[in-house]
Protein backbone atom coordinates (compact mmCIF):
# COMPACT_ATOMS: atom_id res chain seq x y z
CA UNK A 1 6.05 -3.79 -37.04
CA UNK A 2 4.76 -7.22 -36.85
CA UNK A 3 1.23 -8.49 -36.72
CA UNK A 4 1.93 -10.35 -33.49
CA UNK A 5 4.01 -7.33 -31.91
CA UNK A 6 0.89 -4.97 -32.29
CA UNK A 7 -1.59 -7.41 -30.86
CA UNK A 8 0.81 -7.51 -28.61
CA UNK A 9 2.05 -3.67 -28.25
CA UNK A 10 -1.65 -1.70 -28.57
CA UNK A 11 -3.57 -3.96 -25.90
CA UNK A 12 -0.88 -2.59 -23.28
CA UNK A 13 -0.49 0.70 -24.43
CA UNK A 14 -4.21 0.74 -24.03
CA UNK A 15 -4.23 -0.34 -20.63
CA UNK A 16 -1.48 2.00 -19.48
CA UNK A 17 -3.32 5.11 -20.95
CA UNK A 18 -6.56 4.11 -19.22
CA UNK A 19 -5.05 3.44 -15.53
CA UNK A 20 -2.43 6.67 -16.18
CA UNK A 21 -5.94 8.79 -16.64
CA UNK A 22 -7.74 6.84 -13.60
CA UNK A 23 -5.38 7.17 -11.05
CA UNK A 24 -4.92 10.89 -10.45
CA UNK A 25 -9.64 10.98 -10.16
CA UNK A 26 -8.70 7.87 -7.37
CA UNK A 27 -6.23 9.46 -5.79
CA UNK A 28 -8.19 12.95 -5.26
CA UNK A 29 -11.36 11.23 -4.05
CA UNK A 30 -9.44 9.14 -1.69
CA UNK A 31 -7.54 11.96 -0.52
CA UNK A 32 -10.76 13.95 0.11
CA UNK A 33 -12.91 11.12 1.43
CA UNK A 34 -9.69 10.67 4.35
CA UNK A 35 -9.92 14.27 5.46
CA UNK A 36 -13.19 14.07 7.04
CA UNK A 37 -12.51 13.86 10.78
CA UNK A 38 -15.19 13.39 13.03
CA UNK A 39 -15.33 15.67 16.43
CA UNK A 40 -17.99 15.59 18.82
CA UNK A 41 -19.84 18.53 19.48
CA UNK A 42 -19.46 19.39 23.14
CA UNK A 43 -22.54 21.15 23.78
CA UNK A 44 -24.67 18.74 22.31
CA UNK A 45 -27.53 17.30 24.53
CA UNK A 46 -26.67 14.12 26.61
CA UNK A 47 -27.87 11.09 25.23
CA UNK A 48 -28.42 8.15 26.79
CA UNK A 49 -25.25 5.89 25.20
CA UNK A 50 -25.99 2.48 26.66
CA UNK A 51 -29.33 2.46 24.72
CA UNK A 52 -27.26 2.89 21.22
CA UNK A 53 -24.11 1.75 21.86
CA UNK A 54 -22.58 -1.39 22.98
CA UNK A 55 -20.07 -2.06 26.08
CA UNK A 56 -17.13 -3.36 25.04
CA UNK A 57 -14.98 -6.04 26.51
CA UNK A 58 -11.28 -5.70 27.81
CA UNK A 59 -10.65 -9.40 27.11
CA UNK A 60 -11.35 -9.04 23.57
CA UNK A 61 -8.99 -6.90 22.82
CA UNK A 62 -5.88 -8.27 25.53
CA UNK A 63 -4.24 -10.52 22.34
CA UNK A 64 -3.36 -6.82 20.70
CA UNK A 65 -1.46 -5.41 23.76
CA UNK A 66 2.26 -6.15 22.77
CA UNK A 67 6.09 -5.53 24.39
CA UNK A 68 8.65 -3.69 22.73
CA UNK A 69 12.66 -4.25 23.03
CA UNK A 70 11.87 -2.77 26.53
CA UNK A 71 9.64 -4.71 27.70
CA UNK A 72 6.84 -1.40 27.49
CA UNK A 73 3.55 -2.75 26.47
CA UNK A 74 1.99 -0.98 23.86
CA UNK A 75 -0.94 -1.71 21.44
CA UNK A 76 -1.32 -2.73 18.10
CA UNK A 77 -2.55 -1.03 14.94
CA UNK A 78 -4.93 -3.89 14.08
CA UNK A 79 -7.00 -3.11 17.57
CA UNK A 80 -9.07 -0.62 15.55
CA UNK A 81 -10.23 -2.99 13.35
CA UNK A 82 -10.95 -5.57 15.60
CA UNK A 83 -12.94 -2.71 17.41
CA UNK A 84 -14.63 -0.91 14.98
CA UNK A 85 -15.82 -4.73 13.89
CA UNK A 86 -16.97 -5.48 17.42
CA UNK A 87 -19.01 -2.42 17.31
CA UNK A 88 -20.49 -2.70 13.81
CA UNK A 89 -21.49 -6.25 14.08
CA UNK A 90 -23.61 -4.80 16.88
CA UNK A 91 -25.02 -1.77 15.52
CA UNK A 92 -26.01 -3.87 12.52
CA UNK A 93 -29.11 -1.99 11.71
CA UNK A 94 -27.30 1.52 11.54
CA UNK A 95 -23.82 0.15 9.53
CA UNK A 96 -24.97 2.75 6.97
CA UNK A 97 -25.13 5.51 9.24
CA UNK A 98 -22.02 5.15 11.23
CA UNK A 99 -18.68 7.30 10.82
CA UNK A 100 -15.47 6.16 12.85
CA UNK A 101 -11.87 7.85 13.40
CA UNK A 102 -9.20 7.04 15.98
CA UNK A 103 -6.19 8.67 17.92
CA UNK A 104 -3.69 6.58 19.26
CA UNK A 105 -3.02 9.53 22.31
CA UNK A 106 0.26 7.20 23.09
CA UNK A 107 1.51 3.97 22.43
CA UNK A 108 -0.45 2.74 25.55
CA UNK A 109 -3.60 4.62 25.19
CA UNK A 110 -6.12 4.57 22.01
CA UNK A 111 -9.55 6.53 21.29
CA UNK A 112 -12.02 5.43 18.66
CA UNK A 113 -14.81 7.90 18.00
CA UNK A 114 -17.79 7.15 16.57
CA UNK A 115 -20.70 8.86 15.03
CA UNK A 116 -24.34 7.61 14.51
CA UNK A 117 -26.50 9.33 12.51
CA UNK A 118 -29.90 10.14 13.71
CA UNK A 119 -32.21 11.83 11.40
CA UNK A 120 -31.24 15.59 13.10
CA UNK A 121 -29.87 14.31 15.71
CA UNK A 122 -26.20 12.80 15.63
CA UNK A 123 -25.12 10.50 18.80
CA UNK A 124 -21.54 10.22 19.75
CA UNK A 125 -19.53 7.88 21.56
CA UNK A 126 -15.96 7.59 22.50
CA UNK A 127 -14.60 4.60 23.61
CA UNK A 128 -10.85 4.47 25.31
CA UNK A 129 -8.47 1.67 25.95
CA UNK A 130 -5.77 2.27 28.16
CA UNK A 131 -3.18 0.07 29.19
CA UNK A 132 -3.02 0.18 33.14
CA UNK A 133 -0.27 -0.47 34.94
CA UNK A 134 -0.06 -3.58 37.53
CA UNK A 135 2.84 -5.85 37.90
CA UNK A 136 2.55 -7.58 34.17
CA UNK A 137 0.95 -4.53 32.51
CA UNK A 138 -1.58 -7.16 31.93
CA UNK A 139 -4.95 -5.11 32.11
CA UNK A 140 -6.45 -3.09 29.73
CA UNK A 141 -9.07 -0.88 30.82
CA UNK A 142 -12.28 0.17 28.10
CA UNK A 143 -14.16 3.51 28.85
């Protein structure tokens, strides 16, 4: 084998060995890290939300409500982002103590949870966007 060729040949072998031995650790902590899902506690004490937690507004969010073939609205993936953004850029002083997850309950209807966490005491909020139905399925409703 040449000089050049294992100049060449070793700095790639060397490269493959190194990512084939990283990516299985990646994939396992990524794995793990995705499996924690967040779920209010029921009986937990009411909090006052408004206090913690911003309102949200519908027309924010109207440029992610979208047709299908059908002409059935139905709302983007990206809406979480935009959402979870919204609320972060908010909650500025917490970012570090915030956990999110999100159902889409149907293609018109969406739930983002979010946990902040208090010292012992955790706060929840929920927030809901629904698609409501008037004569252009224009209006999206936030809980």
């Amino acid at each position: 084998m040449s000089k050049k060729a294992k100049l060449i040949l070793f700095p790639i072998l060397g490269t493959v060995g190194v990512a084939a031995t990283v990516t299985p650790f990646a994939v396992l902590s990524i794995k793990k890290s995705n499996n924690n899902k967040i779920t209010p506690a029921e009986n937990s004490k009411i909090v006052n939300y408004s206090v913690t937690f911003p309102s949200l507004s519908p027309t924010n969010y109207y440029k992610f409500i979208k047709f299908d073939d059908n002409n059935i609205p139905y709302l983007e993936n990206n809406v979480v982002s935009a959402i979870v953004k919204d609320v972060l850029s908010k909650l500025s002083d917490y970012e570090k103590d915030i956990d999110f997850d999100y159902k889409f309950v149907n293609p018109q209807m969406l739930e983002v949870y979010f946990k902040l966490n208090f010292n012992q005491n955790p706060e929840f909020k929920t927030y809901k966007l629904e698609i409501s139905k008037d004569k252009n399925y224009s209006k999206l409703i936030v809980h």
